[in-house]
C-alpha atoms as a PDB file:
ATOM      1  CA  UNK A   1      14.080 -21.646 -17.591  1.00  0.00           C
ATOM      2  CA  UNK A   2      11.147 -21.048 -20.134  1.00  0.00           C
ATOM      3  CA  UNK A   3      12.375 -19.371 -23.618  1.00  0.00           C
ATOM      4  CA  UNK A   4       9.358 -18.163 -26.415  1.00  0.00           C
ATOM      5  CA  UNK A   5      10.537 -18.164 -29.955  1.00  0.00           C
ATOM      6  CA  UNK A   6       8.810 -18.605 -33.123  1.00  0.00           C
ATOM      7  CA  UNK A   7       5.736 -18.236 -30.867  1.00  0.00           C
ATOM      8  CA  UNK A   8       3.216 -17.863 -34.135  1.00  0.00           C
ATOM      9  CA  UNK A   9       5.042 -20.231 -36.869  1.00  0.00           C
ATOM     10  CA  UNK A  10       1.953 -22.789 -36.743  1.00  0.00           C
ATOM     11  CA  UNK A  11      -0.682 -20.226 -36.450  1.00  0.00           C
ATOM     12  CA  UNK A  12      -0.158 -16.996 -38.094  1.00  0.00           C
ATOM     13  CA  UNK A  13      -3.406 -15.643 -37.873  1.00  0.00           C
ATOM     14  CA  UNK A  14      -2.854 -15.266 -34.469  1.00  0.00           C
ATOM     15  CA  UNK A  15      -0.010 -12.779 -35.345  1.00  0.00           C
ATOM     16  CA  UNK A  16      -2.633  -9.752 -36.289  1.00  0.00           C
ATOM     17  CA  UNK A  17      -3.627  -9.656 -33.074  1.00  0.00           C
ATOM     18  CA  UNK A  18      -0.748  -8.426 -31.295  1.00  0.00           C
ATOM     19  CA  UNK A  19      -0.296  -4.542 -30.599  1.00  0.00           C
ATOM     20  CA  UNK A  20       3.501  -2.937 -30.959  1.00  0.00           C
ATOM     21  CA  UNK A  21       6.844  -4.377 -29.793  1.00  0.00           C
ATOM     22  CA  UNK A  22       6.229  -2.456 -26.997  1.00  0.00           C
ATOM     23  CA  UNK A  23       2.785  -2.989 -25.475  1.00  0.00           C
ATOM     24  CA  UNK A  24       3.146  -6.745 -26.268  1.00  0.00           C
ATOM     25  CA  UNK A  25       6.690  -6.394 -23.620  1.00  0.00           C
ATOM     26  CA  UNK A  26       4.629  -3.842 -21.015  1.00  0.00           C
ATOM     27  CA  UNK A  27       1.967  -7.202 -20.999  1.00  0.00           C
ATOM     28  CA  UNK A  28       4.880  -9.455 -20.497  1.00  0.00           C
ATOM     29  CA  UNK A  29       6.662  -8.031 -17.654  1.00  0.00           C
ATOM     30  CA  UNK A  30       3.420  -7.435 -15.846  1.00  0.00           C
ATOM     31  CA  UNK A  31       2.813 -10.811 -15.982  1.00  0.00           C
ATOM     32  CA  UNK A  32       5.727 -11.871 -14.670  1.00  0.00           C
ATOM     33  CA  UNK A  33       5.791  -8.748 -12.128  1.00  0.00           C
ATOM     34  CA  UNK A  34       2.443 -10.764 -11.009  1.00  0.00           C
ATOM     35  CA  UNK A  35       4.594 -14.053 -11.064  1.00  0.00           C
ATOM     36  CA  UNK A  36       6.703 -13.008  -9.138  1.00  0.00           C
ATOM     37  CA  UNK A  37       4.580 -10.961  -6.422  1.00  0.00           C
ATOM     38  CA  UNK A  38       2.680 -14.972  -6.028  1.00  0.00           C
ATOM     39  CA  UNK A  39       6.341 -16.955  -5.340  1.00  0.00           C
ATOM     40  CA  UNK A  40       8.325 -14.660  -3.538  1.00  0.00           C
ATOM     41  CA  UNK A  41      10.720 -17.130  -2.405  1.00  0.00           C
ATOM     42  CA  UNK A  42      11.167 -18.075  -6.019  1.00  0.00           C
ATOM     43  CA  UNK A  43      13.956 -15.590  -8.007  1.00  0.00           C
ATOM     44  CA  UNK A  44      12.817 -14.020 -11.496  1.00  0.00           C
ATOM     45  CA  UNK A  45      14.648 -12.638 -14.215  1.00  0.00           C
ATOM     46  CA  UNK A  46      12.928 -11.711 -17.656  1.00  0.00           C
ATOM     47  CA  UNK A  47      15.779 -10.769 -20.306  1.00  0.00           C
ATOM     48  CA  UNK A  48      14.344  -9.214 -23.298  1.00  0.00           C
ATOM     49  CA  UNK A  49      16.732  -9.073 -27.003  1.00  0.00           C
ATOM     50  CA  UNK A  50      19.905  -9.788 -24.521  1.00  0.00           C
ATOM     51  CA  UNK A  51      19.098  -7.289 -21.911  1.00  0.00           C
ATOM     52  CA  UNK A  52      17.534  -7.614 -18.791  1.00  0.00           C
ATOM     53  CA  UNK A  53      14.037  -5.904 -18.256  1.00  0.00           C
ATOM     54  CA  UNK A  54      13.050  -6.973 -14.759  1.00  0.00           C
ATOM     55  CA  UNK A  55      14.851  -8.678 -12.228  1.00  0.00           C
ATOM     56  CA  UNK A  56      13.742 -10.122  -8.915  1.00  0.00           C
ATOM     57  CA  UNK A  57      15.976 -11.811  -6.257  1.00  0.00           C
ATOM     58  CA  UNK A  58      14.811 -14.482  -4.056  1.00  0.00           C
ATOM     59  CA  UNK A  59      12.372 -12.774  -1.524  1.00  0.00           C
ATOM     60  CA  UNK A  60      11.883 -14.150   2.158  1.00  0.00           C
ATOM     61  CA  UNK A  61       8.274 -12.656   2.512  1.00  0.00           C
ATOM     62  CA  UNK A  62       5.718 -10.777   0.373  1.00  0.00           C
ATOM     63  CA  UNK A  63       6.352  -7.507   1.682  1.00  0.00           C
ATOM     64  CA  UNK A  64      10.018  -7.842   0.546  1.00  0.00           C
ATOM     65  CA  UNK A  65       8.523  -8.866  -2.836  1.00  0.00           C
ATOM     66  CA  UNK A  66       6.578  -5.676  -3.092  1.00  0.00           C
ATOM     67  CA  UNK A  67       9.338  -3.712  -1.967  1.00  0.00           C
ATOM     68  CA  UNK A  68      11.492  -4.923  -5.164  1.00  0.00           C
ATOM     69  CA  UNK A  69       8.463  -3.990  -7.537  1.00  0.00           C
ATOM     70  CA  UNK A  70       6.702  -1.032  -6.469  1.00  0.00           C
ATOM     71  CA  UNK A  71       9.130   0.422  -3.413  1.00  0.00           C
ATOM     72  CA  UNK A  72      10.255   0.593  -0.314  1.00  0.00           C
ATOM     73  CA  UNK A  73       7.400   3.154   0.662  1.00  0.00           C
ATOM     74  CA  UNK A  74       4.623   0.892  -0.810  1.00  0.00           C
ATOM     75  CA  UNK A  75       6.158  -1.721   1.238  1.00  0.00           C
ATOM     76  CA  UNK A  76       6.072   0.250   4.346  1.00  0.00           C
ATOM     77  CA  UNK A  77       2.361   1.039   4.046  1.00  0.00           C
ATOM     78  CA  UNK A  78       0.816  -2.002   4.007  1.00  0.00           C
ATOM     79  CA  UNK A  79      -0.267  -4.114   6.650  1.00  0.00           C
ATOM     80  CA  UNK A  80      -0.655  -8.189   7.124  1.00  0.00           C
ATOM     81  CA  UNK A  81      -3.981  -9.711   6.792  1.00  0.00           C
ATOM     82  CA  UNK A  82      -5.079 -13.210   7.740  1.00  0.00           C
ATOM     83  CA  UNK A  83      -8.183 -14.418   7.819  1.00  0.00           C
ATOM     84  CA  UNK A  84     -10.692 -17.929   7.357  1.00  0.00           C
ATOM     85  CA  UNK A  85     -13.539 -18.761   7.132  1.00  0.00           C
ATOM     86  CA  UNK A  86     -15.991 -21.715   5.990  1.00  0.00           C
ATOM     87  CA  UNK A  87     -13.501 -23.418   3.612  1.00  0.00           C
ATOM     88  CA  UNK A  88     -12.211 -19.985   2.830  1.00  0.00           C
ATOM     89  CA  UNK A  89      -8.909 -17.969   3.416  1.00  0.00           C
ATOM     90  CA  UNK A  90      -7.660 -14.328   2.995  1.00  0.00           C
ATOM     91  CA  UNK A  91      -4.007 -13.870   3.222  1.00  0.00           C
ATOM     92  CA  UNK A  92      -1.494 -10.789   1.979  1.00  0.00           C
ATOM     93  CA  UNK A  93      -1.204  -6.789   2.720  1.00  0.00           C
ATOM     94  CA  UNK A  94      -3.420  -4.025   2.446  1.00  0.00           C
ATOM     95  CA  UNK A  95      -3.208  -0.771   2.671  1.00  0.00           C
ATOM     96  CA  UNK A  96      -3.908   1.076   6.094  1.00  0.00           C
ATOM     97  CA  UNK A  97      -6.664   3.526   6.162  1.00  0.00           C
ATOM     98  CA  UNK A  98      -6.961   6.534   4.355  1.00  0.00           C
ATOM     99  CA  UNK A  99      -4.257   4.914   1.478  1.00  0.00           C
ATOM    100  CA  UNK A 100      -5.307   5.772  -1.782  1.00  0.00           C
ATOM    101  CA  UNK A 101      -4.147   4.986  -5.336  1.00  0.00           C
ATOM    102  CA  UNK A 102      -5.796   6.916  -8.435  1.00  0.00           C
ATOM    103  CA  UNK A 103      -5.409   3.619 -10.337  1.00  0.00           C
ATOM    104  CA  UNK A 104      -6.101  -0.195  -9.356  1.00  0.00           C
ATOM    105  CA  UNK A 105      -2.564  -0.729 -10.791  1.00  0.00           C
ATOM    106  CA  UNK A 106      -1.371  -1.684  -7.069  1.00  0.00           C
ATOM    107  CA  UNK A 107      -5.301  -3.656  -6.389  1.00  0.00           C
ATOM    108  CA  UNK A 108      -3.426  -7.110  -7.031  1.00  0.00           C
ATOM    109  CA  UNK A 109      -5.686 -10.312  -6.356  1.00  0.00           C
ATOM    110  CA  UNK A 110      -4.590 -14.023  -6.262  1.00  0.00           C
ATOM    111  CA  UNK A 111      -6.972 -17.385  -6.112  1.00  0.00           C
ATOM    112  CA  UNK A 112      -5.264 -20.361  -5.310  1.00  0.00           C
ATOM    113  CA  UNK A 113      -1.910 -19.334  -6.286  1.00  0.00           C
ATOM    114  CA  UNK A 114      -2.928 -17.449  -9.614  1.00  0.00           C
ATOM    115  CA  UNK A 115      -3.412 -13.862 -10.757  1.00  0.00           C
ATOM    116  CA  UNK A 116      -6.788 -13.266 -11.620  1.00  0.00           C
ATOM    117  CA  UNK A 117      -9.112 -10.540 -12.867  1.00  0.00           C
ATOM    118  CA  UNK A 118     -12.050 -11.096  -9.914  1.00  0.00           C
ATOM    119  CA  UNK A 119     -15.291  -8.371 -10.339  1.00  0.00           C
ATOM    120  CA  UNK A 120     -16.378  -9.878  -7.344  1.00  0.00           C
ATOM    121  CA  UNK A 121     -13.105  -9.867  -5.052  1.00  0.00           C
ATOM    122  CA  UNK A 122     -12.656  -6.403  -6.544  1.00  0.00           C
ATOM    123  CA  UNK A 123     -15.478  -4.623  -5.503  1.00  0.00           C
ATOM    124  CA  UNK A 124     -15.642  -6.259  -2.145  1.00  0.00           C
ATOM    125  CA  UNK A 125     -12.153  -4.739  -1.637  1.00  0.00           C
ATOM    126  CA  UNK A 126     -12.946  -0.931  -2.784  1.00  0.00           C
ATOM    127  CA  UNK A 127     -16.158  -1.529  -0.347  1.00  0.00           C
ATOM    128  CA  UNK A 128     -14.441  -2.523   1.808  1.00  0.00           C
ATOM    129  CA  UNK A 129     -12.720   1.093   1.848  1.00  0.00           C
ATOM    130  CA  UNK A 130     -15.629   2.490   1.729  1.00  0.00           C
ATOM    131  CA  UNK A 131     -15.109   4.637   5.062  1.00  0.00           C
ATOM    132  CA  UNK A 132     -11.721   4.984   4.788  1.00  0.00           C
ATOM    133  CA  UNK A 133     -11.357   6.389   1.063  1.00  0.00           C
ATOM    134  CA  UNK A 134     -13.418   8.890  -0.989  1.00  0.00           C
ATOM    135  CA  UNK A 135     -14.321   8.698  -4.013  1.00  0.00           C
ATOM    136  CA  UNK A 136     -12.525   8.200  -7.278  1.00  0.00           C
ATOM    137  CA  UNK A 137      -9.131   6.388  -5.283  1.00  0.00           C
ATOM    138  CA  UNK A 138      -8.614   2.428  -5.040  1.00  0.00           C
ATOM    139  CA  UNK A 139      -6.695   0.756  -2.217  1.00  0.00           C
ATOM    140  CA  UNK A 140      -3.248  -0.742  -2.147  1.00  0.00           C
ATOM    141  CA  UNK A 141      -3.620  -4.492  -1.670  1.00  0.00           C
ATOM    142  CA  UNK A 142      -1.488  -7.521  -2.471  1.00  0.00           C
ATOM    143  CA  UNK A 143      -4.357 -10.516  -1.925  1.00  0.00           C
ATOM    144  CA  UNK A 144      -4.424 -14.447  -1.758  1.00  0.00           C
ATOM    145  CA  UNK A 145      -8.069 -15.729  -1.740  1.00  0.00           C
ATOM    146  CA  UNK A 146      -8.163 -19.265  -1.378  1.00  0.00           C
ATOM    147  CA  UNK A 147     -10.747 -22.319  -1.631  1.00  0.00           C
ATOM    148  CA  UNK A 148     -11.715 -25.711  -2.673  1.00  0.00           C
ATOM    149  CA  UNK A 149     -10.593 -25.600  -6.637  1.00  0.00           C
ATOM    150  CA  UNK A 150     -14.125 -26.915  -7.137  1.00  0.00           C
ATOM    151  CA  UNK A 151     -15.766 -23.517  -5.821  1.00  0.00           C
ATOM    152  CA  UNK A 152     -14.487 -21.726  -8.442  1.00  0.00           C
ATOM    153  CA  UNK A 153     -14.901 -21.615 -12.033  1.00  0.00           C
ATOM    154  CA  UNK A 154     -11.826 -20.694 -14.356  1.00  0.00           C
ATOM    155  CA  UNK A 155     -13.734 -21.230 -17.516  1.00  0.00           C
ATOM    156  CA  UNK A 156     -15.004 -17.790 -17.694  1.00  0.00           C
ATOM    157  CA  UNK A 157     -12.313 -15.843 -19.987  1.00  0.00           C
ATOM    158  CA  UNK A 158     -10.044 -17.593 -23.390  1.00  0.00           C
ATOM    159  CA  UNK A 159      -6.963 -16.428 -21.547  1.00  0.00           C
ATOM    160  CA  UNK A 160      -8.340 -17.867 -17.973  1.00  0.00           C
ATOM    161  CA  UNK A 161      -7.463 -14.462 -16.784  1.00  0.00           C
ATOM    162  CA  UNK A 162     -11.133 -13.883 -14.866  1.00  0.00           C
ATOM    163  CA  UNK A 163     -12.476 -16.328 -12.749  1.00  0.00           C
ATOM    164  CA  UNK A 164     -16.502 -16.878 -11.485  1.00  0.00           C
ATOM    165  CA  UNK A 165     -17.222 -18.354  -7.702  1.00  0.00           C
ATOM    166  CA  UNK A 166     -19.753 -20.543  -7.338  1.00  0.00           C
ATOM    167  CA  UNK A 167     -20.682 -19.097  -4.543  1.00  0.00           C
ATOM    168  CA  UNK A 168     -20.295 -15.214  -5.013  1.00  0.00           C
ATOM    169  CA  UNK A 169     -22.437 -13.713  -2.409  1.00  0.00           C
ATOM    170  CA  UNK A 170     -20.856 -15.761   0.350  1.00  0.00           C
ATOM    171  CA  UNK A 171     -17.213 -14.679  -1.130  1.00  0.00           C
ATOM    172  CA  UNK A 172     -17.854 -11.076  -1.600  1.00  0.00           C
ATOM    173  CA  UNK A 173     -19.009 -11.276   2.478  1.00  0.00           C
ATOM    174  CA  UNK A 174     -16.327 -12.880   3.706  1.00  0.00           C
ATOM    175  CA  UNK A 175     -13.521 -11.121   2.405  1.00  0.00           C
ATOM    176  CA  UNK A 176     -15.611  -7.588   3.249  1.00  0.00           C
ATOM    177  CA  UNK A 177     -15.647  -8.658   7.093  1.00  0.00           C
ATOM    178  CA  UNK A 178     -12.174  -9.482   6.576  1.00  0.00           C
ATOM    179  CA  UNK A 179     -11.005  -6.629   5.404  1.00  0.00           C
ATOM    180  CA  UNK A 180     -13.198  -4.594   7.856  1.00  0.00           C
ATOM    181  CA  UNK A 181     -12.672  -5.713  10.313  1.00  0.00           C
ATOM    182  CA  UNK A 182      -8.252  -5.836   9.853  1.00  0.00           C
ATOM    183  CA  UNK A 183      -8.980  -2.117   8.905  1.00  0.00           C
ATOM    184  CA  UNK A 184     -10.673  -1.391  12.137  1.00  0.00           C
ATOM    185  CA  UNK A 185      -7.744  -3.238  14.148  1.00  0.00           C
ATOM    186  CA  UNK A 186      -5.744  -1.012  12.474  1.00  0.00           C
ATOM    187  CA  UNK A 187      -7.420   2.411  12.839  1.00  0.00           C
ATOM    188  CA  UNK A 188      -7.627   1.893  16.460  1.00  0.00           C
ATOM    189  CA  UNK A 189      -5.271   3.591  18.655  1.00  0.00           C
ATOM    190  CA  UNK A 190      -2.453   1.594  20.908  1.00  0.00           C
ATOM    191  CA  UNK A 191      -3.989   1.615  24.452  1.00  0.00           C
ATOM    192  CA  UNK A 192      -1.775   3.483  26.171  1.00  0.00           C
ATOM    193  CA  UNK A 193       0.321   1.959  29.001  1.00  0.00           C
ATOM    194  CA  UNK A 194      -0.650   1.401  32.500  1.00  0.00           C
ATOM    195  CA  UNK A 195       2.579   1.568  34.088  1.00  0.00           C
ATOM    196  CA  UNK A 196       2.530   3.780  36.601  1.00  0.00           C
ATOM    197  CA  UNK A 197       4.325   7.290  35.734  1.00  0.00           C
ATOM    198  CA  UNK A 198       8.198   7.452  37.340  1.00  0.00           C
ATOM    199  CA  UNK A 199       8.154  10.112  39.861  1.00  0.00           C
ATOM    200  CA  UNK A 200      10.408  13.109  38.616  1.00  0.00           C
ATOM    201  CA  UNK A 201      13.686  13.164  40.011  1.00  0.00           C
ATOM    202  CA  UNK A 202      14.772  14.984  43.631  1.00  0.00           C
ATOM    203  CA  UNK A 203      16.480  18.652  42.230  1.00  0.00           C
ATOM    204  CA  UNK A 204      20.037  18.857  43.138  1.00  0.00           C
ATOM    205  CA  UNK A 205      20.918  21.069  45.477  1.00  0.00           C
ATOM    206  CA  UNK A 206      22.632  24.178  43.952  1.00  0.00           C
END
């Protein structure tokens, strides 16, 4: 249970920094929408002034997570990804090809556990949709990148919101072969079956 209260009596500077009642609680609950997308198994509930602003059970798997913030039909769009890779992992959903957002608002990425702003996982993802989106729309994806905690730098930003990689060139390729090549998997056809055809039934006779 974690309760904020008289958040800026030690520093009130700090206070002239904060936008309106309600920005500051759109910030909040995104943060703990993003919480709560990273532990689905854990249950969250945000209560704001005695009322309760977001709720999210306990979830068995990320997609039911996803389902509980942004839909059902979200849910039921995206596709598992899994890949590794020299020390490195890529684990979540994505979007199958062609699916298009106008905003990045549903482009979610994790390292190690935590919700970061990454330029360099970001724009390896929209490449990464390069063929299968035009221009102007972002894809749907709910990403864990992880790595040796020394590989990456959290330093970057106050707020440790953004993160650097030591080794950006070799991320940025490895999670566009990922994707790729999950998004070519899934814009291939099902072979079709080999069994042979029944033969059509004998007519009755009239």
């Amino acid at each position: 249970r974690i309760e904020v209260a008289q958040l800026f009596n030690s520093v009130p500077a700090r206070r002239k920094f904060l936008k309106t009642d309600q920005t500051e609680a759109a910030h909040i609950i995104q943060c703990v929408r993003l919480y709560a997308l990273a532990c689905p198994e854990t249950a969250f509930t945000l209560i704001e002034d005695g009322q309760v602003v977001f709720r999210s059970p306990q979830c068995a798997t990320l997609r039911e997570r996803v389902a509980e913030i942004f839909g059902r039909q979200t849910a039921g769009e995206v596709e598992p990804i899994e890949n590794a890779e020299q020390g490195m992992r890529l684990s979540g959903l994505i979007g199958r090809p062609g699916l298009g957002r106008g905003t990045r608002h549903e482009m979610i990425v994790f390292v190690n556990g935590r919700p970061v702003d990454s330029r360099t996982l970001n724009y390896a993802l929209i490449e990464s949709y390069h063929e299968s989106l035009p221009k102007g729309r972002y894809p749907v994806a709910f990403l864990f990148f992880e790595c040796e905690p020394a590989a990456v730098d959290v330093n970057v930003h106050p707020a440790k919101r953004e993160v650097r990689f030591r080794r950006e060139p070799a991320v940025r390729g490895f999670v566009i072969r990922a994707v790729l090549a999950r998004l070519r998997e899934l814009a291939t056809p099902a072979p079709a079956s080999s069994a042979p055809a029944r033969p059509a039934p004998a007519a009755r006779p009239a």
